[in-house]
Structure formats: structure tokens, C-alpha cells
Protein backbone atom coordinates (compact mmCIF):
# COMPACT_ATOMS: atom_id res chain seq x y z
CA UNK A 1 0.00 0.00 0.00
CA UNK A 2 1.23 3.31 -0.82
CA UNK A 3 2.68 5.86 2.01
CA UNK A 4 -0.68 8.46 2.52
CA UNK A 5 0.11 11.96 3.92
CA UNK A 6 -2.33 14.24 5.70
CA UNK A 7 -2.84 17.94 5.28
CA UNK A 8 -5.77 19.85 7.01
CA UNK A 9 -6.84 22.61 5.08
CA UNK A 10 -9.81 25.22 4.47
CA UNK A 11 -9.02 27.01 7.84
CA UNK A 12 -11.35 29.27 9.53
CA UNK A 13 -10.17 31.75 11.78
CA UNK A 14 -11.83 33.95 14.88
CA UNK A 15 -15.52 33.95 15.92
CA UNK A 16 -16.84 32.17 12.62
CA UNK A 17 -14.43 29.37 13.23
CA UNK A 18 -15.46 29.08 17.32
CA UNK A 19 -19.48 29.04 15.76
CA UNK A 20 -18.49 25.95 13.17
CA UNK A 21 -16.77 24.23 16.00
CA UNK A 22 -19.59 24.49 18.11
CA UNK A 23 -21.82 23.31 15.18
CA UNK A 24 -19.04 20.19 14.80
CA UNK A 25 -18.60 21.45 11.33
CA UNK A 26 -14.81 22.14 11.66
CA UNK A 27 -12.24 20.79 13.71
CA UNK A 28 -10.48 22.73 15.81
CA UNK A 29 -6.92 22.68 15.68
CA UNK A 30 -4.59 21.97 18.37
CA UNK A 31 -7.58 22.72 20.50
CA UNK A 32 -7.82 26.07 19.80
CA UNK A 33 -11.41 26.94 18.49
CA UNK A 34 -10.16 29.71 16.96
CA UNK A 35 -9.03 28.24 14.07
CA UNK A 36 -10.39 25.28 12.83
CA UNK A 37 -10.47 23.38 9.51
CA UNK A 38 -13.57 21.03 7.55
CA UNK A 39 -11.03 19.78 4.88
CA UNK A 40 -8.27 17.37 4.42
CA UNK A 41 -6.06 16.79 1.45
CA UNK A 42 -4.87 12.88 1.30
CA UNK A 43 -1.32 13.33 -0.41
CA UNK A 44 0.67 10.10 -1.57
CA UNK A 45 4.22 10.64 -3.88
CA UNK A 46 1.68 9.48 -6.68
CA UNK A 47 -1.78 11.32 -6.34
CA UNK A 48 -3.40 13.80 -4.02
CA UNK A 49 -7.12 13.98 -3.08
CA UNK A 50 -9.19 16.72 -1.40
CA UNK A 51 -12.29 15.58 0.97
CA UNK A 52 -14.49 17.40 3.02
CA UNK A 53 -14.23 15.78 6.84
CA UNK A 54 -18.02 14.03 6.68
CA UNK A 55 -16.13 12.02 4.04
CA UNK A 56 -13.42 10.54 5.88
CA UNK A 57 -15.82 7.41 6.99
CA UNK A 58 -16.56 7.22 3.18
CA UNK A 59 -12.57 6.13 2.66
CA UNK A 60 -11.23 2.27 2.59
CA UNK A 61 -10.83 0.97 5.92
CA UNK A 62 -6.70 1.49 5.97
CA UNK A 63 -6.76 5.19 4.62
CA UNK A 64 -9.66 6.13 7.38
CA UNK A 65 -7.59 4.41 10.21
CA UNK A 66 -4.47 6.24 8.87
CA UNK A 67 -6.34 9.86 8.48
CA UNK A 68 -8.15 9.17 11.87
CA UNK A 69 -4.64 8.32 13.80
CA UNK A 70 -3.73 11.76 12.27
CA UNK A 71 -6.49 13.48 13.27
CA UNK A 72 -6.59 12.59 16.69
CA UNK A 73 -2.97 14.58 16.66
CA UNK A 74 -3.96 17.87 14.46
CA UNK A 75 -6.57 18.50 16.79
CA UNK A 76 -4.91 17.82 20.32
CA UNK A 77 -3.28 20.80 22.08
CA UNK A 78 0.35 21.48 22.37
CA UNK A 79 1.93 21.42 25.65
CA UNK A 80 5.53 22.71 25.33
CA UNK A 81 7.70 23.80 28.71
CA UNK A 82 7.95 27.80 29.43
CA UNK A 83 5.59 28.41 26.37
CA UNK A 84 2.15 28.61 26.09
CA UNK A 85 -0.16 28.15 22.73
CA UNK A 86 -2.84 30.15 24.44
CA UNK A 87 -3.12 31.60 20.92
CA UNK A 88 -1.62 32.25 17.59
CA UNK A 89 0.65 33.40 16.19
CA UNK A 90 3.88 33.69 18.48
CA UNK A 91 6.41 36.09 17.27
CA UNK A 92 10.04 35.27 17.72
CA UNK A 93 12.32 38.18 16.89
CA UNK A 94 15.41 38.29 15.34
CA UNK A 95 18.88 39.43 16.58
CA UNK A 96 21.70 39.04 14.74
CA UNK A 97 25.25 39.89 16.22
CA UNK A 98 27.11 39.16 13.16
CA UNK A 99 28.96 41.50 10.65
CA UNK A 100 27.22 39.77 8.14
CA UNK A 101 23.57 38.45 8.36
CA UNK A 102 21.75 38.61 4.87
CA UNK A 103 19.48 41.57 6.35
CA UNK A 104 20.93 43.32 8.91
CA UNK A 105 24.52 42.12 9.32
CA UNK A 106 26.58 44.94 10.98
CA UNK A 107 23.71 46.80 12.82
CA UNK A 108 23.35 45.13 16.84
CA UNK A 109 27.26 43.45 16.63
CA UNK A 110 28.07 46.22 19.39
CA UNK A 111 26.36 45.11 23.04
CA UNK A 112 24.98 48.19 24.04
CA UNK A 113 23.37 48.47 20.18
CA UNK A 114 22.02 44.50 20.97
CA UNK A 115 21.08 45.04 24.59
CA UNK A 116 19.12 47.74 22.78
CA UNK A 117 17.43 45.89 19.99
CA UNK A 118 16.86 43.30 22.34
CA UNK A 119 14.72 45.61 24.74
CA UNK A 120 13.16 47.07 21.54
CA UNK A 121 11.78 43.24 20.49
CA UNK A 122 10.32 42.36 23.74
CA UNK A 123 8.59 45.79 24.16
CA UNK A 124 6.98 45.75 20.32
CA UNK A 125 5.40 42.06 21.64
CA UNK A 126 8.06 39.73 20.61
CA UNK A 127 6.79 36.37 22.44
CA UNK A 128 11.14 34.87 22.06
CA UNK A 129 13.61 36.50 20.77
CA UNK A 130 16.05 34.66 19.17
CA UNK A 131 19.45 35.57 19.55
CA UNK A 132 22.85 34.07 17.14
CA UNK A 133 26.13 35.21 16.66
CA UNK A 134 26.87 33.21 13.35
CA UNK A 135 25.78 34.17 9.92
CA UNK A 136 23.96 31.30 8.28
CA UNK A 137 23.08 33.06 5.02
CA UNK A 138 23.47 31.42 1.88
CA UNK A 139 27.41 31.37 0.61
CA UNK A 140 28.27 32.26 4.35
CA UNK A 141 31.72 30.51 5.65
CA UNK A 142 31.48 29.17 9.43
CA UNK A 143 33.37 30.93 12.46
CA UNK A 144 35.10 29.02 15.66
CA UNK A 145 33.35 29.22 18.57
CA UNK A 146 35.51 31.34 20.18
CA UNK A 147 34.57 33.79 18.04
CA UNK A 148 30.89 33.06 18.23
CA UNK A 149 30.90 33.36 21.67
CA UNK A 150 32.06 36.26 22.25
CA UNK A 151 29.90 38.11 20.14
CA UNK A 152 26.64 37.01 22.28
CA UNK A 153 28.46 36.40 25.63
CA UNK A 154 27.99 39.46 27.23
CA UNK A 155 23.78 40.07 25.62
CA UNK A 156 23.11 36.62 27.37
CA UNK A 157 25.12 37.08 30.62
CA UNK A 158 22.84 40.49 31.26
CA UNK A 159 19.25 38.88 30.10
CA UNK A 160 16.46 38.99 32.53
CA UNK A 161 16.21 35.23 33.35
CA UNK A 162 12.48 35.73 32.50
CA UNK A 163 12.55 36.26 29.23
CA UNK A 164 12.51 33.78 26.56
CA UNK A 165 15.61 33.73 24.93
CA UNK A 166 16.24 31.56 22.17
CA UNK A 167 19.87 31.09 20.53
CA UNK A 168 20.63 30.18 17.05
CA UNK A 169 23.73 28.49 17.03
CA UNK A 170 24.84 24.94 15.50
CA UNK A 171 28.01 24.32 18.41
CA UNK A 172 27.08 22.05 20.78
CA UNK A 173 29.96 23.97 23.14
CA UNK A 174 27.56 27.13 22.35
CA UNK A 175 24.66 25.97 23.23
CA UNK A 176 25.41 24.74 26.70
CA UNK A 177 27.06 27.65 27.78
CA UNK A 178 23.96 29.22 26.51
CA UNK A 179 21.42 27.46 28.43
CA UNK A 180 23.64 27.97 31.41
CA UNK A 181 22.94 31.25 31.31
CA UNK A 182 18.86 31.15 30.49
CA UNK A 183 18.66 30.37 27.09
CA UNK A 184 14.86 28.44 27.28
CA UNK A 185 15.52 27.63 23.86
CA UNK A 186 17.96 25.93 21.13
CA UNK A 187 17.73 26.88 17.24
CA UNK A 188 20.34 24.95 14.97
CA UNK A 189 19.45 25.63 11.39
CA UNK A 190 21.32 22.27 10.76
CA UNK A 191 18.99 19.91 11.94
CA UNK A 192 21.41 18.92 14.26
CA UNK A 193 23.89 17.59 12.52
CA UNK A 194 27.18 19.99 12.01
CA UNK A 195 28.08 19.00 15.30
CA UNK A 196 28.63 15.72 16.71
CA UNK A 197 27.75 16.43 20.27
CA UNK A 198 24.51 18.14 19.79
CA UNK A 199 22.38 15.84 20.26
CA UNK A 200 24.23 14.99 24.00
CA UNK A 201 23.93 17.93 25.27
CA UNK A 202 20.56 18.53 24.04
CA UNK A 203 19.55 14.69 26.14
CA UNK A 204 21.60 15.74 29.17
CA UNK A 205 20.34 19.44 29.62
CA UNK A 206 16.53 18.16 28.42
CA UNK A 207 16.13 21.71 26.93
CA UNK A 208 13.56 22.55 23.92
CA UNK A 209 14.65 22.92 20.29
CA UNK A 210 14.01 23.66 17.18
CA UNK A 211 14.42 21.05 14.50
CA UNK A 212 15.06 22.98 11.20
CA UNK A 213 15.78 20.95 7.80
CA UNK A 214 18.57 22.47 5.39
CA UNK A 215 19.86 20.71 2.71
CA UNK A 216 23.50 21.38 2.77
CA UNK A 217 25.42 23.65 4.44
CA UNK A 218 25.17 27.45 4.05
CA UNK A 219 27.77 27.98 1.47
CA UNK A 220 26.75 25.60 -0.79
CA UNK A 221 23.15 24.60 0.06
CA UNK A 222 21.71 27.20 -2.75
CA UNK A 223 23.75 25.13 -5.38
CA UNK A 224 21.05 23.72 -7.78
CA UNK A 225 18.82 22.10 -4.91
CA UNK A 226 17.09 19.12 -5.76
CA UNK A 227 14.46 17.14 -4.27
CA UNK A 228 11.82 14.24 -5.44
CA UNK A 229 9.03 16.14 -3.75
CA UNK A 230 10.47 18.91 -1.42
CA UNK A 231 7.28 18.91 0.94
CA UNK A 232 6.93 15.16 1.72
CA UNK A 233 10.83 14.66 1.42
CA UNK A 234 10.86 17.26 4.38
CA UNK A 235 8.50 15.33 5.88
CA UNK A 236 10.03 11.75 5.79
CA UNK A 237 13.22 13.51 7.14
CA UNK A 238 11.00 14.76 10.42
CA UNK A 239 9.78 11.74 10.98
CA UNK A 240 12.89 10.04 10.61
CA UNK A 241 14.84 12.35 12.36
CA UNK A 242 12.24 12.48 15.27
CA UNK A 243 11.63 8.50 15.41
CA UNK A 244 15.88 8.59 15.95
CA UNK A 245 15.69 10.55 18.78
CA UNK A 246 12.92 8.59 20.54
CA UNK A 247 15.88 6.09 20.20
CA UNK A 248 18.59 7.59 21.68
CA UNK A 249 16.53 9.09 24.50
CA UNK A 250 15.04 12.51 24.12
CA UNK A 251 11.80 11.40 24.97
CA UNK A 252 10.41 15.19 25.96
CA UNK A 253 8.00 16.65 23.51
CA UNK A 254 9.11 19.90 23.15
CA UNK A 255 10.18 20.40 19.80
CA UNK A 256 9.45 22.81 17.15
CA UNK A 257 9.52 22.03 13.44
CA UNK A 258 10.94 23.87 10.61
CA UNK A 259 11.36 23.48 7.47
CA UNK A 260 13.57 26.08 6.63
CA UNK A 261 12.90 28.24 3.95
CA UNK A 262 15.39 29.34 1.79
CA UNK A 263 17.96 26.54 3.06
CA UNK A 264 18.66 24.92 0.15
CA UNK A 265 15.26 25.76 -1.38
CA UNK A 266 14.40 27.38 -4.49
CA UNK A 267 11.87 29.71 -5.14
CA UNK A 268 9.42 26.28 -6.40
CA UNK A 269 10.54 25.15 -3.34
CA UNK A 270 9.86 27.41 -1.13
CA UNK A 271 6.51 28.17 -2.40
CA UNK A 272 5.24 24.99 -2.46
CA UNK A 273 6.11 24.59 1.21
CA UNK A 274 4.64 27.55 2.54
CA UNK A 275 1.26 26.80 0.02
CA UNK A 276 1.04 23.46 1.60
CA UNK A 277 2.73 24.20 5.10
CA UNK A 278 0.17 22.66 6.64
CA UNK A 279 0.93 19.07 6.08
CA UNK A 280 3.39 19.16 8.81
CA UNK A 281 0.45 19.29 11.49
CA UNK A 282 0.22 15.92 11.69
CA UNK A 283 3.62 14.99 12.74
CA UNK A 284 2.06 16.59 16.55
CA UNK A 285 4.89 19.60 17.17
CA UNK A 286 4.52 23.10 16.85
CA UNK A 287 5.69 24.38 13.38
CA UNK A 288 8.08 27.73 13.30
CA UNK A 289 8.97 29.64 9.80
CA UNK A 290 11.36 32.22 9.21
CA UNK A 291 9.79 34.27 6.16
CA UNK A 292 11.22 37.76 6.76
CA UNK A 293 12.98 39.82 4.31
CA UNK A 294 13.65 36.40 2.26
CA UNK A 295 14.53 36.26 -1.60
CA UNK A 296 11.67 34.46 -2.67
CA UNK A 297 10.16 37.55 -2.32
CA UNK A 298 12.21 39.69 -3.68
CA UNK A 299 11.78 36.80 -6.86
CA UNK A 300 8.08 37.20 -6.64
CA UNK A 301 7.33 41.15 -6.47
CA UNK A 302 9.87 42.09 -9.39
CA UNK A 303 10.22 45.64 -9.69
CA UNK A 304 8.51 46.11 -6.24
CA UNK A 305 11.25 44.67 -4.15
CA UNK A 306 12.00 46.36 -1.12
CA UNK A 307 14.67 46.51 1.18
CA UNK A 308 12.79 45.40 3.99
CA UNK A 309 10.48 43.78 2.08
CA UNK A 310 7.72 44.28 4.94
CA UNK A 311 4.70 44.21 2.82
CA UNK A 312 5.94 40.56 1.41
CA UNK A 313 6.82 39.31 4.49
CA UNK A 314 3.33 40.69 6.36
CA UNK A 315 1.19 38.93 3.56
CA UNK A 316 3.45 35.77 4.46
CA UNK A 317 3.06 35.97 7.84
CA UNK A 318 -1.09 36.32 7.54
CA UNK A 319 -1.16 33.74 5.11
CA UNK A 320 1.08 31.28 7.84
CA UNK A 321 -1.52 32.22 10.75
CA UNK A 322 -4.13 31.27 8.25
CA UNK A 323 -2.81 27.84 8.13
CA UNK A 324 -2.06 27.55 11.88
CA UNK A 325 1.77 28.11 12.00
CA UNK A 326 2.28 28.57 15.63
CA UNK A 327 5.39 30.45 15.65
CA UNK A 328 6.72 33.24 13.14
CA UNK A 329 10.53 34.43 12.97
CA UNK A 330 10.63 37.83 12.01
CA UNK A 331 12.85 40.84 12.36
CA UNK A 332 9.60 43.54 11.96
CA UNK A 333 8.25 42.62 15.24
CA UNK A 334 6.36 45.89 15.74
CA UNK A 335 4.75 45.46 12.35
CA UNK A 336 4.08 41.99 12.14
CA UNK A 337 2.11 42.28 15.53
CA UNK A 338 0.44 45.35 14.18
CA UNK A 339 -0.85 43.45 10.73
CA UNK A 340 -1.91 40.55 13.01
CA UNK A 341 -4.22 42.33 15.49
CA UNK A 342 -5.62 44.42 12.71
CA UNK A 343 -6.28 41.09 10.76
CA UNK A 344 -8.08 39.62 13.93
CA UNK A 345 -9.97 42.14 14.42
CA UNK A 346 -11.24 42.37 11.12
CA UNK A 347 -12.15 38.82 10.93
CA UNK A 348 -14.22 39.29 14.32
């Protein structure tokens, strides 16, 4: 029997979605009423088919045991430690203390400008911000830790402990010294594998992460990607990567999913993964995105690119709500909060 995927889609959102709930005409998801869904798509690496949930008993008796299992998951809420899903989206903000991030490289690497930016984040509504002292753009060369360190050394030594502070780093040596000083959170755009201790200190410390998929490393990742079907390839490699950890003893459930636009992604790519984001529901962890100020849409708007490229990455970031993303990654943190409670408040 083929290998059968399931997306939820044909979201609702706000009061309408809390009144279909009630009605049992959606499903909420995650437990959160408001947002729901009434549709599934049933994906294999051969066909996909779109069904309406009152079909789902209408399916052979191995498809509606697989969709049901799946179900049962979509729709239960996340627990995760230090972070609640009370509602979404959450906004994680970006800091970068590098020279030479793709956006802002060069404007917080001096502490009293990051300390700054830092305060600036949290006050505009930032739920995490996310702090790394490594450039991971594409073509970008890696540094030694030493060096790493000492750029965000002296932010994370003066954070107020109740914060949420997340660091983006891919050195295991990093990332303890982080979470010995707060850090709630780890985010290695690797998928944990450019270093060979990660994973240890990640068991031993019991601390949540983020579980990103790149193909490749930074400086070559953007050469000629290539993939047999980029969103359920992502998805075996999830699974796969998940179902390895089980093994080796992080049994905890808090991990966050991304799939890592832009790392080693095309523009095809990446649009068929943000389109279709919601497939990755079903694996049962929160899903995070990093959208802002990305090529794809500078390659999409032409002659209307920006430097910020704030309107592209606010019509992202509605659209990702819309399809019950529970975390955004965004350097606009002011804005993107501003285009989401105007959104919400629209859809009342």
C-alpha cells in the first residue's frame, strides 16, 4: 500500500471558526477553536485527493484508520515547557550579532546596540527572541566558537532570566554555555547535525529545540537544490529524524519544526512549502517559519522589491496564521504584531 500523507486545510479563523466548532462542522486545531479546519487533502508521492471531513468514513478501511490516527494529533493541544499556545501566532524576533547576516549584518554586533534591539523586540510584543552570533546566510563561511561566543556572551550574561531567549547556534559547546545562562531555547538551522555532540547535550540538559531541515550547508546549500518532492521529502526527514531521537533518548515533547525556507530551497521550493505548510500538522509539534525579508520575495514582487520587504513578508506571515503556523521568525516585530491584530480584528 502506498505511504498516505495528511494535510488539514480550508481554515477558519476567529468567531466564525469558534461558531463551526460548536456546530461540529470544523475541527479545531490543536484545540484552539479559533481556528479550525472542515477539509483534508490525502497526499501520496503518486496522487493527491481533497475531501471534506463528513467524508473521511466514506474512505477504505486502511486510509480512514491512517487519516483518523492523524487526526486525533492535528486536533490535540500542544503542551511545550515555558511556552504557552494560548493563541496564535507567536512572534520570535530576530537578533543578529554578526557582521554579516543577509538583512541586517553589521547593525546590533556592538552590546549596548544588541542590549538595545533586544529591549526594543520584547517591548513591540516579541513572544522569544532569538538571539545568534553566526551568519547562516546562503554562501556564508562558518566561524570558531571562540569567536561566536564572544559576540553574544555578554547580551546573554545580562538577560532577565524571565525572558525567553532563544539562541541560534549549531556548536554544541555554544549551546550549553547558553542554556547555562537562560537560554529556554535551542535553534540549529542544521537539523542537528554539524556538530557531533549536539544531540548529548541537548539529552543531558533536556532543553527545547528547534528542528530545522537544510539541505546542505550554508555555502553551498543554494547550489542547484534538488528534491523528489520537497514537501513530503521534508517530511520523511521529520519523521525520521524524530523516530531517531525517541531512540537515543530525548523522549520530551518539546520540539518545534521547521522546514527552513530558503535553506537549500528554491523559489518552487519554497513556495510549495509555505502553500502546503500545513501538512506538517500531523507529525504533533509546533511548526516555526522564518519568512522575513527572504529572496523568494524579492523573486516574486519584481520591480517592487523592497529593502525590507515588509509588505511581502506581512502577507506571508497572515497567510502562515491562516494555516495555523504557531510560531513566526521575524525581524519587523512591531509590524508583524500590528498586521496581526488588525487582521483579527477584522475577521471578528
Amino acid at each position: 500500500m502506498p505511504r498516505y500523507y495528511t494535510r488539514v486545510c480550508n481554515f477558519y479563523y476567529g468567531t466564525h471558526s469558534k461558531s463551526l466548532v460548536k456546530k461540529k462542522k470544523s475541527l479545531s486545531l490543536n484545540g484552539r477553536k479559533e481556528i479550525s479546519f472542515d477539509h483534508i487533502e490525502i497526499i501520496s508521492r503518486k496522487f493527491k485527493k481533497k475531501i471534506s471531513i463528513n467524508e473521511i468514513n466514506n474512505l477504505s478501511y486502511l486510509k480512514r484508520k491512517k487519516i483518523k490516527k492523524d487526526l486525533k494529533t492535528i486536533i490535540a493541544p500542544k503542551k511545550f515547557k515555558n511556552l504557552k499556545f494560548n493563541s496564535i501566532p507567536k512572534i520570535m524576533g530576530i537578533l543578529n550579532v554578526t557582521p554579516d547576516s543577509f538583512s541586517d549584518g553589521g547593525r546590533f554586533n556592538k552590546d549596548h546596540l544588541a542590549k538595545k534591539q533586544m529591549k526594543h523586540l520584547f517591548k513591540c510584543g516579541a513572544d522569544i527572541v532569538d538571539i545568534g552570533g553566526e551568519s547562516t546566510r546562503p554562501g556564508s563561511k562558518p566561524i570558531n566558537s571562540k569567536k561566536e561566543w564572544k559576540r553574544i556572551k555578554n547580551i546573554l550574561k545580562n538577560v532577565d532570566k524571565k525572558k525567553f531567549i532563544s539562541l541560534d547556534t549549531r556548536k554544541s559547546s555554544i549551546m550549553a554555555k547558553g542554556i547555562n545562562l537562560g537560554v529556554k531555547l535551542i535553534n540549529d538551522v542544521s537539523g542537528l547535525s554539524y556538530d557531533d555532540n549536539t544531540i548529548d547535550v541537548l539529552k543531558k540538559l533536556q532543553i527545547p529545540f528547534v528542528l530545522q531541515h537544510s539541505l546542505g550547508t550554508p555555502d553551498v546549500m543554494q547550489n542547484n537544490p534538488k528534491y523528489n518532492n520537497v514537501l513530503l521529502d521534508i517530511y520523511d526527514f521529520f519523521e525520521e529524524k524524530i523516530r531517531y531521537l525517541r531512540k537515543i533518548g530525548i523522549r520530551h515533547n518539546n520540539i518545534i519544526l521547521d522546514p527552513g525556507i530558503g535553506f537549500g530551497k528554491n523559489l518552487k521550493h519554497n513556495m510549495k512549502i509555505i502553500r502546503d505548510i500545513s501538512i506538517y500538522h500531523s507529525l504533533g509539534f509546533p511548526i516555526l517559519l522564518g519568512i522575513s525579508r527572504k529572496k523568494f520575495i524579492k523573486e516574486l514582487s519584481g520591480i517592487n522589491d523592497s529593502y525590507l520587504r515588509l509588505g511581502g513578508t506581512i502577507s506571508s506571515s497572515i497567510f502562515l496564521m491562516m494555516q495555523g503556523v504557531q510560531i513566526l521568525r521575524v525581524h519587523d516585530v512591531n509590524e508583524i504584531n500590528q498586521s496581526v491584530k488588525v487582521f483579527k480584528e477584522l475577521i471578528k
